[in-house]
N, C-alpha and C. Protein backbone atom coordinates (compact mmCIF):
# COMPACT_ATOMS: atom_id res chain seq x y z
N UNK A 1 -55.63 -9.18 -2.22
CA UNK A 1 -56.42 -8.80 -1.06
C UNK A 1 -57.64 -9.72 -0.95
N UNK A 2 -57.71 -10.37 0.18
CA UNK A 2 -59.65 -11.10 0.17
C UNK A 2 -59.80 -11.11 2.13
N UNK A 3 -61.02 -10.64 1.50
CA UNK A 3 -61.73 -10.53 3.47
C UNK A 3 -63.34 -11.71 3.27
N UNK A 4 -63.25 -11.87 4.34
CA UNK A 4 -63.81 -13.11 4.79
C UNK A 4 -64.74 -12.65 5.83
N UNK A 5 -65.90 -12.86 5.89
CA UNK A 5 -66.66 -12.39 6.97
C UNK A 5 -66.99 -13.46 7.03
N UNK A 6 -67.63 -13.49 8.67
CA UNK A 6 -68.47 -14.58 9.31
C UNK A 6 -68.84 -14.14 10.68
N UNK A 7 -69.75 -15.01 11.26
CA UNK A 7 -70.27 -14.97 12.50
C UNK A 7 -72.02 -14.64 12.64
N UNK A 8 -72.67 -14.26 11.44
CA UNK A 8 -73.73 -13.99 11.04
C UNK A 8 -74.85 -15.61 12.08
N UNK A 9 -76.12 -15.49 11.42
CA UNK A 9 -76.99 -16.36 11.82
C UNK A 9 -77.95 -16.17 12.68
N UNK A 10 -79.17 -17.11 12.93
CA UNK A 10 -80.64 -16.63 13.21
C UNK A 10 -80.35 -15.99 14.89
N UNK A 11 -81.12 -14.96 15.06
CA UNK A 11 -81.11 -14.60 16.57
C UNK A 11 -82.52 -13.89 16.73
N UNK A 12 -82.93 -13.98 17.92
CA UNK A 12 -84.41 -13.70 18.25
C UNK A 12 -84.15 -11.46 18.10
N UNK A 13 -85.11 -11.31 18.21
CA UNK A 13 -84.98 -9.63 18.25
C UNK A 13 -84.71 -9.49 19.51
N UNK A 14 -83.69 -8.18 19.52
CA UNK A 14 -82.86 -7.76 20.95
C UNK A 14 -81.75 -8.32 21.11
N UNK A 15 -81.41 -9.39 20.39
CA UNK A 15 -79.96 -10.14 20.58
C UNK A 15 -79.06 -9.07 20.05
N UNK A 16 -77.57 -10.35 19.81
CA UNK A 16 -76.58 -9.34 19.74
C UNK A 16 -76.15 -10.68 18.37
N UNK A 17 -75.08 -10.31 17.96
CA UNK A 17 -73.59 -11.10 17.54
C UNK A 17 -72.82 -10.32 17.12
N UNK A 18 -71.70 -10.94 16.92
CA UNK A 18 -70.16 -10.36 16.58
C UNK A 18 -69.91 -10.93 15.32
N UNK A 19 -70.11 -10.09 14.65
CA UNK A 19 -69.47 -10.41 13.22
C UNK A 19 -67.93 -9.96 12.76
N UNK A 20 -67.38 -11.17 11.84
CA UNK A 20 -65.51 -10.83 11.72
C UNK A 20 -66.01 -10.77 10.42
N UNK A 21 -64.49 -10.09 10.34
CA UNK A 21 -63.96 -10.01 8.77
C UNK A 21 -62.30 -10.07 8.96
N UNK A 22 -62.03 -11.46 8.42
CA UNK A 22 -60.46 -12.12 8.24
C UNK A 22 -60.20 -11.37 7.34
N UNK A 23 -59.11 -10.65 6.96
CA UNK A 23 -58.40 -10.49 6.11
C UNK A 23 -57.12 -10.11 5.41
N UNK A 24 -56.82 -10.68 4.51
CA UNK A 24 -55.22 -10.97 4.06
C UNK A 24 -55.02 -10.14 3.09
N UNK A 25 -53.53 -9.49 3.12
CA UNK A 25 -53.29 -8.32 2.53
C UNK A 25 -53.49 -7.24 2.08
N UNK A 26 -53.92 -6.81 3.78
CA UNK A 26 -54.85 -5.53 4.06
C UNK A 26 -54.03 -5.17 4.89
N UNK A 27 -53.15 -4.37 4.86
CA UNK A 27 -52.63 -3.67 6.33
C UNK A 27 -53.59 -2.46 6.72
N UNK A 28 -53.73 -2.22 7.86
CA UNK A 28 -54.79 -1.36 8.70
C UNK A 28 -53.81 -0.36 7.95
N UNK A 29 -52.18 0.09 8.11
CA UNK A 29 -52.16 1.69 8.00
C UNK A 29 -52.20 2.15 6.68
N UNK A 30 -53.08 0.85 5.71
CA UNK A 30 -52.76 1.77 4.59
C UNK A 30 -54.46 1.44 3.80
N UNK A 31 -54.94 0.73 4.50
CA UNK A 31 -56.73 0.34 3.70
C UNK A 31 -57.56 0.98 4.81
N UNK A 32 -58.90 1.22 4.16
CA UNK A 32 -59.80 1.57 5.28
C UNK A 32 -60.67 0.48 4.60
N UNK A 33 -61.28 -0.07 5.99
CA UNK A 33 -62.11 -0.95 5.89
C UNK A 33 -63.81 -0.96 6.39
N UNK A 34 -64.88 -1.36 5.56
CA UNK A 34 -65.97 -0.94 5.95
C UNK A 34 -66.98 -1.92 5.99
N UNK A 35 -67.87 -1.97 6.64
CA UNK A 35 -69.39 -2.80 7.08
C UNK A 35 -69.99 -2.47 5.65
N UNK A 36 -70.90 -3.45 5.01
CA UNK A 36 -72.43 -3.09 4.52
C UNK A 36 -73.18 -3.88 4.56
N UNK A 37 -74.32 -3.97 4.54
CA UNK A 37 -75.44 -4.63 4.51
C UNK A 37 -76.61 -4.74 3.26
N UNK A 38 -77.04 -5.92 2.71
CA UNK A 38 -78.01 -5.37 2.17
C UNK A 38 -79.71 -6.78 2.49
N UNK A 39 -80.09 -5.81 2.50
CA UNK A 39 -81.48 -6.67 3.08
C UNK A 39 -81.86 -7.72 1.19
N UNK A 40 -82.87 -8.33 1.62
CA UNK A 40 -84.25 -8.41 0.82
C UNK A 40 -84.35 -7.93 0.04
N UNK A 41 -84.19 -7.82 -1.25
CA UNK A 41 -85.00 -6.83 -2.53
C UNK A 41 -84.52 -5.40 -2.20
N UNK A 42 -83.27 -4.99 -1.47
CA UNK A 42 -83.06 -3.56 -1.34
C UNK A 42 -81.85 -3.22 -1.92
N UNK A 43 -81.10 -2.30 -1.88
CA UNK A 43 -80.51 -1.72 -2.15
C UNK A 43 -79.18 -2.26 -1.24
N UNK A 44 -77.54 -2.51 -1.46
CA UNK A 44 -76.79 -2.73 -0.11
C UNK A 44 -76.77 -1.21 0.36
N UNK A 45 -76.35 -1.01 1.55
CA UNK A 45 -75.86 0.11 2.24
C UNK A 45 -74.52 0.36 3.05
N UNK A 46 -74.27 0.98 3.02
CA UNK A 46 -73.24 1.25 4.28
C UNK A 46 -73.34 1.52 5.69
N UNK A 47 -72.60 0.28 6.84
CA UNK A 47 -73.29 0.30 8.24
C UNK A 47 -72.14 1.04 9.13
N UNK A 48 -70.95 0.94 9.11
CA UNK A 48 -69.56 0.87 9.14
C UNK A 48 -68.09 1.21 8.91
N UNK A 49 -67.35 1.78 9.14
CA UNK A 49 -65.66 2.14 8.70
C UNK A 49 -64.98 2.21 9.53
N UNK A 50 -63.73 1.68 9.21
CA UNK A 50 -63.01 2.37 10.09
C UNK A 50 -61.25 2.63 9.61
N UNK A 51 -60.73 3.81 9.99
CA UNK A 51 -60.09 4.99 9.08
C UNK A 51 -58.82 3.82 9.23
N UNK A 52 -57.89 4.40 8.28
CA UNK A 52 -56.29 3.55 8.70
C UNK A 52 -55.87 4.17 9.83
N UNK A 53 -54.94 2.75 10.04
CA UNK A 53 -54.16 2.86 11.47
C UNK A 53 -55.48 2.59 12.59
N UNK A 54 -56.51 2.64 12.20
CA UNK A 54 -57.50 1.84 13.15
C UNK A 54 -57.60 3.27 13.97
N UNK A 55 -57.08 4.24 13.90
CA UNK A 55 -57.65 5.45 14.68
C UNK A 55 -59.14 5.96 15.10
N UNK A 56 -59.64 5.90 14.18
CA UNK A 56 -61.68 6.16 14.38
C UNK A 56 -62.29 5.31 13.63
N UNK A 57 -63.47 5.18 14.07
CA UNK A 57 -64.40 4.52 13.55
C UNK A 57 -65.55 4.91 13.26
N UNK A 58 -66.60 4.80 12.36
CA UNK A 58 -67.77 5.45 11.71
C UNK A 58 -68.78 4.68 11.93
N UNK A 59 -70.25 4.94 12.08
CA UNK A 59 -71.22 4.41 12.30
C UNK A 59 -72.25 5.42 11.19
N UNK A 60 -72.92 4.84 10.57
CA UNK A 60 -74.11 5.40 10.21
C UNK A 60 -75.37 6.00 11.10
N UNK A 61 -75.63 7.21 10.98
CA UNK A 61 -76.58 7.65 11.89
C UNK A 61 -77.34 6.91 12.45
N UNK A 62 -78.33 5.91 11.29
CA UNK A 62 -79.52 5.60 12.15
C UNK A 62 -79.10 4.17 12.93
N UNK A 63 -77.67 3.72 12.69
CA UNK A 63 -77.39 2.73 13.31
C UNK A 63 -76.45 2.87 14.53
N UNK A 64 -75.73 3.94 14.78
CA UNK A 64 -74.59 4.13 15.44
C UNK A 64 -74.91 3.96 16.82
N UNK A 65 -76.31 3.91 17.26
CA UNK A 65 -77.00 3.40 18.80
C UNK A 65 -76.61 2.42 19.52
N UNK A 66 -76.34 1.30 18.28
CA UNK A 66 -76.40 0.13 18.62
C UNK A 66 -75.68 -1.20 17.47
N UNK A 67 -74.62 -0.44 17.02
CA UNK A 67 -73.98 -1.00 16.09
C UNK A 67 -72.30 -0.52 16.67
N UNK A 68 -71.60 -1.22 16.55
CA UNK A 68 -69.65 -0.67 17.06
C UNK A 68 -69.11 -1.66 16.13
N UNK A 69 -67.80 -1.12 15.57
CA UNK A 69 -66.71 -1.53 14.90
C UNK A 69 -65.58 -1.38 15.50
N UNK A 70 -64.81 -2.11 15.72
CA UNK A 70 -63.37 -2.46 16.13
C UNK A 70 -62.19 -3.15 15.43
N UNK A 71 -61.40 -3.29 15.42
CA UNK A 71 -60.14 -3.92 14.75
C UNK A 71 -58.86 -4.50 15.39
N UNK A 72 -58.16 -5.57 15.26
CA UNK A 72 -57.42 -6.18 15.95
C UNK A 72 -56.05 -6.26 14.65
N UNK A 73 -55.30 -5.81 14.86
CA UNK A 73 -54.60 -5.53 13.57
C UNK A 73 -53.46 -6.74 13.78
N UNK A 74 -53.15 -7.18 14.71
CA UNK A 74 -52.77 -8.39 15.26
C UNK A 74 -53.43 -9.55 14.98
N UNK A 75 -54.55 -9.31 14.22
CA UNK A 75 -54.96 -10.94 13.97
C UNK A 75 -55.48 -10.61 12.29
N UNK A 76 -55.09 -9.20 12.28
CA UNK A 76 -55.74 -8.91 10.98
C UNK A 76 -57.58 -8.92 10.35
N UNK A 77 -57.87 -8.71 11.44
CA UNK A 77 -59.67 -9.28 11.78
C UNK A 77 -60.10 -7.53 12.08
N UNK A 78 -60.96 -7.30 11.05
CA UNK A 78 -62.04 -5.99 12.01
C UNK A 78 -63.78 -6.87 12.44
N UNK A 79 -63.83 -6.23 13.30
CA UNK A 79 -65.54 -6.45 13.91
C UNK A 79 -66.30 -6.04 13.84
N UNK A 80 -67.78 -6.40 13.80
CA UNK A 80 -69.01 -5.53 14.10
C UNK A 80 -69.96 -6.19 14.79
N UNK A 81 -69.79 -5.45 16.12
CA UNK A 81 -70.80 -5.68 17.01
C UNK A 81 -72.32 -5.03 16.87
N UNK A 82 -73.02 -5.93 17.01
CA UNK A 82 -74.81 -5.49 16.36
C UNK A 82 -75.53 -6.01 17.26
N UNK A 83 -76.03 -4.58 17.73
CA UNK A 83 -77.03 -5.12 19.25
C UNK A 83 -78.23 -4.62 19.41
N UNK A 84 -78.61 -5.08 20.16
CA UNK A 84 -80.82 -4.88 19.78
C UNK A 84 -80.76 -4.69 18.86
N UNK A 85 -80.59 -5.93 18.23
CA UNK A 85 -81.45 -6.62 16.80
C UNK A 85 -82.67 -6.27 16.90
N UNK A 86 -83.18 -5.57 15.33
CA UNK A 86 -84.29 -5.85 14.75
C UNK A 86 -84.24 -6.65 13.59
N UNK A 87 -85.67 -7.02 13.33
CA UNK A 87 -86.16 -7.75 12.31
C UNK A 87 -85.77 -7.33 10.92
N UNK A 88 -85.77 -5.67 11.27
CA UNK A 88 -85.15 -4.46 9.60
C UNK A 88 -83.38 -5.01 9.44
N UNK A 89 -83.19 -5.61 10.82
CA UNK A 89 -81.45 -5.52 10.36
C UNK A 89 -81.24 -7.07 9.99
N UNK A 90 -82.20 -7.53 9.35
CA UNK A 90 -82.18 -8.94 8.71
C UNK A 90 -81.25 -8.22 7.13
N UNK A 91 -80.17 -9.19 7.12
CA UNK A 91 -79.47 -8.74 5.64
C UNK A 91 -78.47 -9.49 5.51
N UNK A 92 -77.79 -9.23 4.71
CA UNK A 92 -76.06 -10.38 4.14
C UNK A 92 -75.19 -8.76 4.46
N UNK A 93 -74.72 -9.67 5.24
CA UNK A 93 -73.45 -8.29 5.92
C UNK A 93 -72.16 -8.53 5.29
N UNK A 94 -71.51 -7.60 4.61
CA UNK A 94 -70.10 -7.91 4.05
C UNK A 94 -68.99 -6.69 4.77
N UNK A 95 -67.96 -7.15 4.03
CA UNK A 95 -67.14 -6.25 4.42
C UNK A 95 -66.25 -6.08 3.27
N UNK A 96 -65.47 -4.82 3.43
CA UNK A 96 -64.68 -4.45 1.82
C UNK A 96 -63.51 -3.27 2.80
N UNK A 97 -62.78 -3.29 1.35
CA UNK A 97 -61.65 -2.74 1.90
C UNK A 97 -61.43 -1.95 0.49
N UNK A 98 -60.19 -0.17 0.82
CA UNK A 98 -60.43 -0.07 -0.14
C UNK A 98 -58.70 1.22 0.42
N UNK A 99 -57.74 1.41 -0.60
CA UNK A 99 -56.73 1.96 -0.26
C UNK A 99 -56.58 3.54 -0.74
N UNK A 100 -57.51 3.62 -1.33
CA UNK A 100 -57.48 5.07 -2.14
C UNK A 100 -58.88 5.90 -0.88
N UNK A 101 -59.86 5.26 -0.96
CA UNK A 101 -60.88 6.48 -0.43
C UNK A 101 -60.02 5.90 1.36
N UNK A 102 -61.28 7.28 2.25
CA UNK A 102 -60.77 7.57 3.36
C UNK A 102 -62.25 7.24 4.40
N UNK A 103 -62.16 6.86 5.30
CA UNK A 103 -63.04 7.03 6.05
C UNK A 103 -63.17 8.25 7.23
N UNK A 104 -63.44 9.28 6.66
CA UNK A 104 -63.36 10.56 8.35
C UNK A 104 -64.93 10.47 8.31
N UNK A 105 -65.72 10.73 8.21
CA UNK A 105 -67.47 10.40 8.55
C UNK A 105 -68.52 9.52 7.95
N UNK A 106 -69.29 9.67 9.00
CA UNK A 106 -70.57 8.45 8.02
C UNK A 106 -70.94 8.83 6.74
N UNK A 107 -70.84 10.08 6.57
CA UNK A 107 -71.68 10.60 5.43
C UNK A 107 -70.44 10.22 4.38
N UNK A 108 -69.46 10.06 4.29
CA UNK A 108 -68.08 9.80 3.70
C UNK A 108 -68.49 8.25 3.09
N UNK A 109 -68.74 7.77 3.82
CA UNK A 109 -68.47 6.26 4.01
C UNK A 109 -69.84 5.99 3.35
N UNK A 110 -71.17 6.78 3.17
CA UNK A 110 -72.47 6.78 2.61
C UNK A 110 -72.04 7.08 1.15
N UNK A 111 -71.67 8.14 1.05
CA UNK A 111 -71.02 7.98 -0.21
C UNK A 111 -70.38 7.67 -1.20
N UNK A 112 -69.13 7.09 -0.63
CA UNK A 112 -68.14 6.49 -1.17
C UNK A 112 -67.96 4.89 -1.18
N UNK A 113 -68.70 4.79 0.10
CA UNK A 113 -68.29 3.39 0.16
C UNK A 113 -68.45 2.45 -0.49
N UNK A 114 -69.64 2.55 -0.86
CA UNK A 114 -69.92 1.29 -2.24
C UNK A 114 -68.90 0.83 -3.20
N UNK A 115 -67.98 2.03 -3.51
CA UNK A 115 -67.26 2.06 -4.72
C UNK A 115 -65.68 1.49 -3.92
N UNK A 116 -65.70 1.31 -2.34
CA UNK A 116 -64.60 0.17 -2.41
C UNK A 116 -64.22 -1.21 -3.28
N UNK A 117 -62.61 -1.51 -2.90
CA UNK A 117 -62.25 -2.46 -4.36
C UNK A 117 -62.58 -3.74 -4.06
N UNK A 118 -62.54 -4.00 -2.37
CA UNK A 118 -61.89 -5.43 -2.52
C UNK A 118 -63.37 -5.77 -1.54
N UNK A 119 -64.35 -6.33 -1.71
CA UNK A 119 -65.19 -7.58 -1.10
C UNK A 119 -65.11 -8.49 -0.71
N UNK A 120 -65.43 -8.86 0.40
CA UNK A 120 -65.89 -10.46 1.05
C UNK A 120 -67.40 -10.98 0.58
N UNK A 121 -67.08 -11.96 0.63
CA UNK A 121 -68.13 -12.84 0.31
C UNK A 121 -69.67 -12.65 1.13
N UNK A 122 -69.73 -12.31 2.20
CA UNK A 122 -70.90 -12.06 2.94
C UNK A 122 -71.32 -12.73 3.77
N UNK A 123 -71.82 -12.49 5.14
CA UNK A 123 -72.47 -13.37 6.15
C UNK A 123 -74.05 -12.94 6.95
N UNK A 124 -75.22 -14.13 6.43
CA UNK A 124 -76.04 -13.54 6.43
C UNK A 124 -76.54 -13.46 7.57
N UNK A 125 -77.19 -12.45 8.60
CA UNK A 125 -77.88 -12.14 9.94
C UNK A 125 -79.41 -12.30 9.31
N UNK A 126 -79.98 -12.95 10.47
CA UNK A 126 -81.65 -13.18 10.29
C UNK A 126 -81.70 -12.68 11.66
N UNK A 127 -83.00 -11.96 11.62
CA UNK A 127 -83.31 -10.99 13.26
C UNK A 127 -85.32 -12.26 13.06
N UNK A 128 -85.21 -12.64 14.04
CA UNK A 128 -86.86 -12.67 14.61
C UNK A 128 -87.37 -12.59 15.05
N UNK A 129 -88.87 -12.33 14.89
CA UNK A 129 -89.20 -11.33 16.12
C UNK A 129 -90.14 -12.10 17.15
């Protein structure tokens, strides 16, 4: 299994980008796949999921305003769209995949998610203000 993110890079505050995550030998109906982020000197977090078979998708509360995940199971690529950028959502965004846990809520995906198996390498977003 390896996922590949990209699309990251500098954008003024209020922008947007589309961040991918390529990845190979992940089928959607059997991995759930998830966003995280981790800033500066913090902790990573969880931004992101979305369940197998690409049925729902999860957002973290304080982001779900202005953050969407999607999946193209046809190109094998999930997304995260990130809009009105702030300066706080400066971080190295990854993505992971994982065949045992489940994604049904944020609070699921707060919990668990860290402890997915498989990581990408990371793509870093700079917000300025």
């Amino acid at each position: 299994v390896q996922l590949q993110a990209s699309g990251g890079g500098l954008v003024q505050a209020g922008g947007s980008l589309r961040l991918s995550c390529a990845t190979s030998g992940v089928t959607f109906d059997d991995y759930v796949v998830g966003w995280f982020r981790q800033a500066p000197g913090k902790d990573r977090e969880a931004v992101a999921c979305i369940s197998r078979r690409g049925s729902m998708t999860y957002v973290v509360d304080s982001l779900y305003d202005r953050f969407a995940m999607s999946s193209d199971s046809a190109s094998n690529t999930v997304y995260l769209q990130v809009s009105s950028l702030k300066p706080d959502d400066t971080a190295v965004y990854y993505c992971a995949a994982d065949s045992m846990y489940r994604c049904t809520s944020p609070s699921e995906l707060v919990t668990w998610g860290l402890l997915y198996d498989y990581w990408g390498q990371g793509t870093q977003v700079t917000v300025s203000s």
